[in-house]
C-alpha atoms as a PDB file:
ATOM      1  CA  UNK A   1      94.953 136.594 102.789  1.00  0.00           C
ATOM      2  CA  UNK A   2      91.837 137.295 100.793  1.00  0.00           C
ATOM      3  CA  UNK A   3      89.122 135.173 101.387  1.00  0.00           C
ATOM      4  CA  UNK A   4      87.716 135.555  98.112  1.00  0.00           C
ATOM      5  CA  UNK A   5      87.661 132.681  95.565  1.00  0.00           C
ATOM      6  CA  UNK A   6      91.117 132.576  93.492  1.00  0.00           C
ATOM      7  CA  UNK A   7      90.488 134.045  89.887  1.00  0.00           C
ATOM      8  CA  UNK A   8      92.201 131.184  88.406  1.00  0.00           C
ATOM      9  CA  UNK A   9      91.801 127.093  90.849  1.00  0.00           C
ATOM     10  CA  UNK A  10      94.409 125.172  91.145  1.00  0.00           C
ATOM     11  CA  UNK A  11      93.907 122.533  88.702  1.00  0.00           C
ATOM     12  CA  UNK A  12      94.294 118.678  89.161  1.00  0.00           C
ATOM     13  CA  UNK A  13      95.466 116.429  86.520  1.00  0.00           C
ATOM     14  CA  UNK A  14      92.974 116.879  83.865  1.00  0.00           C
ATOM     15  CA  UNK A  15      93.753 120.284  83.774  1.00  0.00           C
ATOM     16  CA  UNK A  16      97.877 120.546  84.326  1.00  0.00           C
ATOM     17  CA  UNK A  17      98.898 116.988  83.163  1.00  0.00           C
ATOM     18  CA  UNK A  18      99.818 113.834  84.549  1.00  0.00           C
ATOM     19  CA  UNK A  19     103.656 114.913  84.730  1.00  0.00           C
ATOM     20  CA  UNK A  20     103.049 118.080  86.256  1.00  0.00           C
ATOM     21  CA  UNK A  21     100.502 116.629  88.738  1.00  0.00           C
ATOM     22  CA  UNK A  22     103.214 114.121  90.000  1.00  0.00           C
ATOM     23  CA  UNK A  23     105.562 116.900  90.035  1.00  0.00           C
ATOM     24  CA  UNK A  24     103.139 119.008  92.168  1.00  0.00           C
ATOM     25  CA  UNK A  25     102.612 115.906  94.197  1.00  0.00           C
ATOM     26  CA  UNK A  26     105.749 115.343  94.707  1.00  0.00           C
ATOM     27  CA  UNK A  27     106.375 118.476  96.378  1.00  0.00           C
ATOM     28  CA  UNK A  28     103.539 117.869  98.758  1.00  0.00           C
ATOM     29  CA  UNK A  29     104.793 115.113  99.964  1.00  0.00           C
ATOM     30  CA  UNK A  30     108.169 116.644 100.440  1.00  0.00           C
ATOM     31  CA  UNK A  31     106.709 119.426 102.577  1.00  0.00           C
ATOM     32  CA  UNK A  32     104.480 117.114 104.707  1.00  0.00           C
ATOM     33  CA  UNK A  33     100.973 118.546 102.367  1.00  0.00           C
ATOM     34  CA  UNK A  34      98.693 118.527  99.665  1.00  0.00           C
ATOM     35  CA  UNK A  35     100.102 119.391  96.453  1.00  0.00           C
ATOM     36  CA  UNK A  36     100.540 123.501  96.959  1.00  0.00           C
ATOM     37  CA  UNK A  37      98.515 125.626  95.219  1.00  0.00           C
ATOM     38  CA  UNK A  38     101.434 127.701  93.307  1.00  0.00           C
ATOM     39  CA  UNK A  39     101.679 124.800  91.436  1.00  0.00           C
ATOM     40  CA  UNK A  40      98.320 123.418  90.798  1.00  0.00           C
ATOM     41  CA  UNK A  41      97.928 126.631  89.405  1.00  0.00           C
ATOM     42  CA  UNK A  42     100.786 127.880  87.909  1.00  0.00           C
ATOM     43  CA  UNK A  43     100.879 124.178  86.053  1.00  0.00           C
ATOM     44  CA  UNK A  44      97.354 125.188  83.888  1.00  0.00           C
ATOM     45  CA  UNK A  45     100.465 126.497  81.812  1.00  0.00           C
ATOM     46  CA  UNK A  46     101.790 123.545  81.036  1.00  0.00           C
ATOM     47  CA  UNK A  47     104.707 124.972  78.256  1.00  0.00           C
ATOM     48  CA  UNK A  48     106.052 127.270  81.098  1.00  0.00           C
ATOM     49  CA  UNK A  49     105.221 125.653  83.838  1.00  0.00           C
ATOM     50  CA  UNK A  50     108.445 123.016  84.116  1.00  0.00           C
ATOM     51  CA  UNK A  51     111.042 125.613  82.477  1.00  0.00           C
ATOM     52  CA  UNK A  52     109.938 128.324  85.328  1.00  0.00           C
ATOM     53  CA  UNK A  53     110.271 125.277  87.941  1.00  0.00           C
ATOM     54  CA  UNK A  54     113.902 124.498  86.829  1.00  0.00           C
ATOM     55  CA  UNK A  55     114.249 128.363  86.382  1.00  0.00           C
ATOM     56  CA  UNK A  56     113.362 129.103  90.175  1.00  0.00           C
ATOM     57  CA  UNK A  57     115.025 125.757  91.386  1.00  0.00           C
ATOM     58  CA  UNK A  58     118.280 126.763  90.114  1.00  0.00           C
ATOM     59  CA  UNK A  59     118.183 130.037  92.315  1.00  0.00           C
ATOM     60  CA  UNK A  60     116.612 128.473  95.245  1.00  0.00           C
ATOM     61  CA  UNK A  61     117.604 126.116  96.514  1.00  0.00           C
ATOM     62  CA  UNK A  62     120.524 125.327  93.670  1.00  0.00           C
ATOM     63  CA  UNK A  63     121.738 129.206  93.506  1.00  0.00           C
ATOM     64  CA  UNK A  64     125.114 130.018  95.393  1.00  0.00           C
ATOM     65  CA  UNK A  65     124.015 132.530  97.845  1.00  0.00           C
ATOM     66  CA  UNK A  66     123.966 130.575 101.605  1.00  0.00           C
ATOM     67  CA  UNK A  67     120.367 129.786 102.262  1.00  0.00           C
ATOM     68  CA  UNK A  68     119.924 131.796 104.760  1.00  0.00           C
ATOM     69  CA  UNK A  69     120.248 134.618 102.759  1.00  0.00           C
ATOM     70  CA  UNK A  70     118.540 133.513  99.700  1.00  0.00           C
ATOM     71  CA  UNK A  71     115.354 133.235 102.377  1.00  0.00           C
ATOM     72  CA  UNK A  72     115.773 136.442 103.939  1.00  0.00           C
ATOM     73  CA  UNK A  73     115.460 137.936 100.602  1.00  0.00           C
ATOM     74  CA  UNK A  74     112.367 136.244  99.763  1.00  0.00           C
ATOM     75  CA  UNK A  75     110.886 137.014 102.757  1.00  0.00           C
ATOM     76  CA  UNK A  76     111.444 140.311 102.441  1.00  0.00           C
ATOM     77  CA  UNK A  77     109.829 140.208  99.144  1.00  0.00           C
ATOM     78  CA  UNK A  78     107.151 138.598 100.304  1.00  0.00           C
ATOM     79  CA  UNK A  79     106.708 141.653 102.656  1.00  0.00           C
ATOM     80  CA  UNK A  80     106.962 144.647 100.371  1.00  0.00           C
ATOM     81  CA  UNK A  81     104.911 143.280  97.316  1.00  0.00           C
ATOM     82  CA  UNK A  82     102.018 141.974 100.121  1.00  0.00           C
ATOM     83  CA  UNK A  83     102.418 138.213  99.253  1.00  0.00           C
ATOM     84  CA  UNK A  84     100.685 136.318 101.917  1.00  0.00           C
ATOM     85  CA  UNK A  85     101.606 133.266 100.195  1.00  0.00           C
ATOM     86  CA  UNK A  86     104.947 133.707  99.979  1.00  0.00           C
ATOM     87  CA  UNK A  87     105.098 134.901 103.612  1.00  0.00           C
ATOM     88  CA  UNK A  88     104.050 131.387 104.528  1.00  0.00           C
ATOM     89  CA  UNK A  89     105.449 129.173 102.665  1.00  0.00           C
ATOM     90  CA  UNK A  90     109.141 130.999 103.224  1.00  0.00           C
ATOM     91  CA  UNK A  91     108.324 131.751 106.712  1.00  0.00           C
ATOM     92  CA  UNK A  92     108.271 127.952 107.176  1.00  0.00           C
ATOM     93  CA  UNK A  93     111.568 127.400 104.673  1.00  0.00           C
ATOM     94  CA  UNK A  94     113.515 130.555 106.406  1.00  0.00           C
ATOM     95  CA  UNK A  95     112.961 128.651 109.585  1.00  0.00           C
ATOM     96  CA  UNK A  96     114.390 125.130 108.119  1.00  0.00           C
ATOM     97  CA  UNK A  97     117.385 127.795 106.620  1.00  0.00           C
ATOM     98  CA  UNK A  98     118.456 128.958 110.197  1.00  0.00           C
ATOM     99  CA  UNK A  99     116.386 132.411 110.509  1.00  0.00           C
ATOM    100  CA  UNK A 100     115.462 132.722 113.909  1.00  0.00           C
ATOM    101  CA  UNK A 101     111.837 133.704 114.716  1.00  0.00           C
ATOM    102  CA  UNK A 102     112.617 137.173 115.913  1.00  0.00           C
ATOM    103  CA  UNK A 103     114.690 137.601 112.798  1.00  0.00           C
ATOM    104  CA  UNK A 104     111.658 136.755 110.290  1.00  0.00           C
ATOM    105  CA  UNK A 105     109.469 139.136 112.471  1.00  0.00           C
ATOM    106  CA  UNK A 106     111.850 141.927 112.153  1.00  0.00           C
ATOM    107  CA  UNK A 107     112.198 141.146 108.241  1.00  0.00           C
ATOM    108  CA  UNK A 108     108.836 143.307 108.502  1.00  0.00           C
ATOM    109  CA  UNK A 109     110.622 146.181 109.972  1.00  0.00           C
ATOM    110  CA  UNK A 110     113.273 145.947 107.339  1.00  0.00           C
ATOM    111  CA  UNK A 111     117.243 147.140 107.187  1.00  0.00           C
ATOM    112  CA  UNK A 112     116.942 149.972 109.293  1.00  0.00           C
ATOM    113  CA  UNK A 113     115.290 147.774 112.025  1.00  0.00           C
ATOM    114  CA  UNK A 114     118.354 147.115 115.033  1.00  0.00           C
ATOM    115  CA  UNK A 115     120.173 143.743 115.178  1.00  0.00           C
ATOM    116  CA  UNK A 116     120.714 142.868 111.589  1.00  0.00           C
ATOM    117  CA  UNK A 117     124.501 141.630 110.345  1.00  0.00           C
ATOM    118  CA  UNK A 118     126.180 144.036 107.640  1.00  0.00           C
ATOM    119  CA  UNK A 119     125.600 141.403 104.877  1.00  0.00           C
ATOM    120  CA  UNK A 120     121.602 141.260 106.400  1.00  0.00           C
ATOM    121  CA  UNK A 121     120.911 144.752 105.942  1.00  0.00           C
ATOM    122  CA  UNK A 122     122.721 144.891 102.762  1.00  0.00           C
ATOM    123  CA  UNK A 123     120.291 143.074 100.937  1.00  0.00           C
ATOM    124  CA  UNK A 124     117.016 143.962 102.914  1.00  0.00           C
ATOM    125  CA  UNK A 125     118.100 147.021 101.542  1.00  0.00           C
ATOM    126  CA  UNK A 126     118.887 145.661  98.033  1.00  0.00           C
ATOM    127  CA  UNK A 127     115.392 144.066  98.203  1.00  0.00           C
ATOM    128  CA  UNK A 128     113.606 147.184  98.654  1.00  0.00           C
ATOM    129  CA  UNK A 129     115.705 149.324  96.171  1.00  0.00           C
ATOM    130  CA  UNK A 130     115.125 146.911  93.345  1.00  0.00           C
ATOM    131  CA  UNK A 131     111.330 147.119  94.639  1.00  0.00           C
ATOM    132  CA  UNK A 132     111.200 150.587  94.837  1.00  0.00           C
ATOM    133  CA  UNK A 133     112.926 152.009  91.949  1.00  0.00           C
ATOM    134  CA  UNK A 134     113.660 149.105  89.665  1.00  0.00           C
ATOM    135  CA  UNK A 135     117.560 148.976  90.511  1.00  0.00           C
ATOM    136  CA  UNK A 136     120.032 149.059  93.036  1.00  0.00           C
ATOM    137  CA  UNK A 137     121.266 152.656  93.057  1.00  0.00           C
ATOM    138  CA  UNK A 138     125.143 153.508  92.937  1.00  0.00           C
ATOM    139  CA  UNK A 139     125.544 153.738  96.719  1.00  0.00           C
ATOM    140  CA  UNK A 140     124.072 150.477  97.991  1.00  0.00           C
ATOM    141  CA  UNK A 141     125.558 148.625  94.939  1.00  0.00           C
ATOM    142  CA  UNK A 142     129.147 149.579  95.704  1.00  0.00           C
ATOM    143  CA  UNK A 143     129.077 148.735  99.344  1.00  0.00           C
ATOM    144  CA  UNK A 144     127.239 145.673  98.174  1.00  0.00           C
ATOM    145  CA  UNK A 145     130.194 144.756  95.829  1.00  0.00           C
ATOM    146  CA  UNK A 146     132.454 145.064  99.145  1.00  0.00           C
ATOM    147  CA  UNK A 147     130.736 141.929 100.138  1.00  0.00           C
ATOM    148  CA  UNK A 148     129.489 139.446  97.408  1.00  0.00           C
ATOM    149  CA  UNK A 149     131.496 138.299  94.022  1.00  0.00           C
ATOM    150  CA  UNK A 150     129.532 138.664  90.268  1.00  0.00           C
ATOM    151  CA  UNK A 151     127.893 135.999  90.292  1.00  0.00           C
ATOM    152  CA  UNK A 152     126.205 136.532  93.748  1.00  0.00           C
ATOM    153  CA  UNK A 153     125.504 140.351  93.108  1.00  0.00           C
ATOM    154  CA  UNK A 154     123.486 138.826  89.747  1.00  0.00           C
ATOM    155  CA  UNK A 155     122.046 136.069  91.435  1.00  0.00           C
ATOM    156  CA  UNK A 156     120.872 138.560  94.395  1.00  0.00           C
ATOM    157  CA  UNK A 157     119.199 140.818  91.491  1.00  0.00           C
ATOM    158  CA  UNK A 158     117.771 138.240  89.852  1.00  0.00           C
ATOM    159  CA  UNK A 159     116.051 136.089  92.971  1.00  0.00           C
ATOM    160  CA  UNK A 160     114.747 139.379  93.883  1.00  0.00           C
ATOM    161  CA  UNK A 161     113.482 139.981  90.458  1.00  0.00           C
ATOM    162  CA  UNK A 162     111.937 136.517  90.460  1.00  0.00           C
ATOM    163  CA  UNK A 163     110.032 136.638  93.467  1.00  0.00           C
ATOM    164  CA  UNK A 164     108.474 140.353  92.879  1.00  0.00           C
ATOM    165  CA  UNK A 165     107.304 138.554  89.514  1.00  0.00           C
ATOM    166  CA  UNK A 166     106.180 135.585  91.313  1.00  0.00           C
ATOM    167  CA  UNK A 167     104.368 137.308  94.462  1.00  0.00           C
ATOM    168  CA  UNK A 168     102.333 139.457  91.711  1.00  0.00           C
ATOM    169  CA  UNK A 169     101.247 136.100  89.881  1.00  0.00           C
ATOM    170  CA  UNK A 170     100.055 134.978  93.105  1.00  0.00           C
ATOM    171  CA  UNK A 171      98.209 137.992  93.778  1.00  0.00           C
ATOM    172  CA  UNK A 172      96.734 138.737  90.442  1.00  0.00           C
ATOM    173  CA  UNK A 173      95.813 135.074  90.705  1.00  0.00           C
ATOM    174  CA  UNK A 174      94.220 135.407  93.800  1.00  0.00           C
ATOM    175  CA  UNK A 175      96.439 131.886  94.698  1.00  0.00           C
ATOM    176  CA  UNK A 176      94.922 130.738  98.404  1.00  0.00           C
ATOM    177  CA  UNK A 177      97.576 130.152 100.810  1.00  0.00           C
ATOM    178  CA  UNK A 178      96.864 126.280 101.863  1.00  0.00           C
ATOM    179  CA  UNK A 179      96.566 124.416 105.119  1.00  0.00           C
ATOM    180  CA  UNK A 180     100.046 124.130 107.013  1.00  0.00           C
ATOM    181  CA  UNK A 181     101.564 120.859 106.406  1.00  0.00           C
ATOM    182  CA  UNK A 182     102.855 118.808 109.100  1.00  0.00           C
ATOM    183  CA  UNK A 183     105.833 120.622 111.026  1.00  0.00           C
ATOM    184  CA  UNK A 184     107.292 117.501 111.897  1.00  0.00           C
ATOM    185  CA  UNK A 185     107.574 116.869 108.151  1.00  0.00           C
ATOM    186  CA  UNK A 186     111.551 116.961 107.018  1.00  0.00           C
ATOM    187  CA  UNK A 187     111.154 120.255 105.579  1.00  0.00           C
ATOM    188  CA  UNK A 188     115.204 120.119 103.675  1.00  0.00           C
ATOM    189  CA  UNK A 189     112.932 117.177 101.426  1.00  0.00           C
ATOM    190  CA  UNK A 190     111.122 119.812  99.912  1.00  0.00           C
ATOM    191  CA  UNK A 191     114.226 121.306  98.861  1.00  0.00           C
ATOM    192  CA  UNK A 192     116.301 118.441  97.584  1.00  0.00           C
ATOM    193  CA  UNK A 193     113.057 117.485  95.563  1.00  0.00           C
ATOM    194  CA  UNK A 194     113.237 121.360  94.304  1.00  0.00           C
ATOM    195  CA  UNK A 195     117.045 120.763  93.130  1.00  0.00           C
ATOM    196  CA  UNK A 196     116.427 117.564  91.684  1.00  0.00           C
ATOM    197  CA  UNK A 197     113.884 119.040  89.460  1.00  0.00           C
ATOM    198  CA  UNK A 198     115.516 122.200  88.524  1.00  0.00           C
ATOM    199  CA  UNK A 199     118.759 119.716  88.199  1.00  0.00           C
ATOM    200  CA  UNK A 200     116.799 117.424  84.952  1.00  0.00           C
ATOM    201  CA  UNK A 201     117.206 117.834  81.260  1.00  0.00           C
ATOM    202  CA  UNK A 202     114.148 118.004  79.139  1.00  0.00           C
END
């Protein structure tokens, strides 16, 4: 984590709106903390800020891959693109999903690391193709295809996709990873709160 001061603060609700600030607030609360910073900040743009919310809720946690899997994903994202905050926050959520904690330390090691499932190593692998060389290559996407239907192969493109876009916001940002909330906080709050978001019209 850098301890230099973010290029763009979180803002409160002067600066992100009264709507957005409850929304941010809301998802605090949920997670047993202060309102996190990738939404403070990311809110400053107020016309994307709610479509991008309902965007990312609908993959996660609304998307149809099992959790599990939608987390080990992001925390291999979080790994290859150096997102500290991501690494955090997911570290947290992959727990609440079912990862074990010597399965989100070997995440670091990646697919060729011993121990992972067929489907695991599948899509650390996936993850760092579509990092590496902007696409899953012939190969990987085949024995993929073995595995998961259309709409997961998309979805598994397109959570990766998101999260490489989000972890460079946060870097470029310079977005601080915050204080740990509470770990006795119901962390599966967090995520209904996420769903019911991404779920709303308007």
């Amino acid at each position: 984590m850098s301890s230099e001061a973010p290029r763009i603060a979180p803002g409160g609700p002067r600066e992100i709106g009264r709507v957005n600030w409850a929304i941010a607030r809301l998802l605090g609360v949920a997670t047993g903390g202060p309102p996190p910073h990738v939404f403070t900040t990311l809110a400053r743009h107020r016309r994307v800020f709610r479509p991008w919310l309902r965007f990312a809720g609908r993959l996660m946690p609304g998307g149809t891959l099992p959790r599990e899997e939608s987390e080990l994903i992001i925390l291999r994202v979080a790994r290859v693109t150096g997102s500290d905050y991501e690494w955090q926050q997911h570290v947290r959520l992959g727990r609440a999903a079912g990862l074990t904690e010597a399965q989100i330390e070997r995440i670091r090691l990646g697919a060729e690391a011993p121990g992972w499932s067929v489907r695991q190593a599948l899509l650390l692998r996936a993850v760092d193709e579509l990092h590496d060389h902007d696409r899953i290559g012939d190969e990987l996407w085949a024995e993929l295809a073995r595995e998961y239907g259309e709409q997961e192969l998309i979805e598994i493109c397109l959570l990766t996709g998101h999260y490489i876009m989000l972890a460079m916001t946060l870097n470029s940002l310079g977005v601080q990873v915050e204080a740990l909330p509470d770990p006795a906080a119901p962390r599966s709050r967090a995520s209904r709160a996420l769903q019911a978001i991404a779920t709303r019209r308007g």
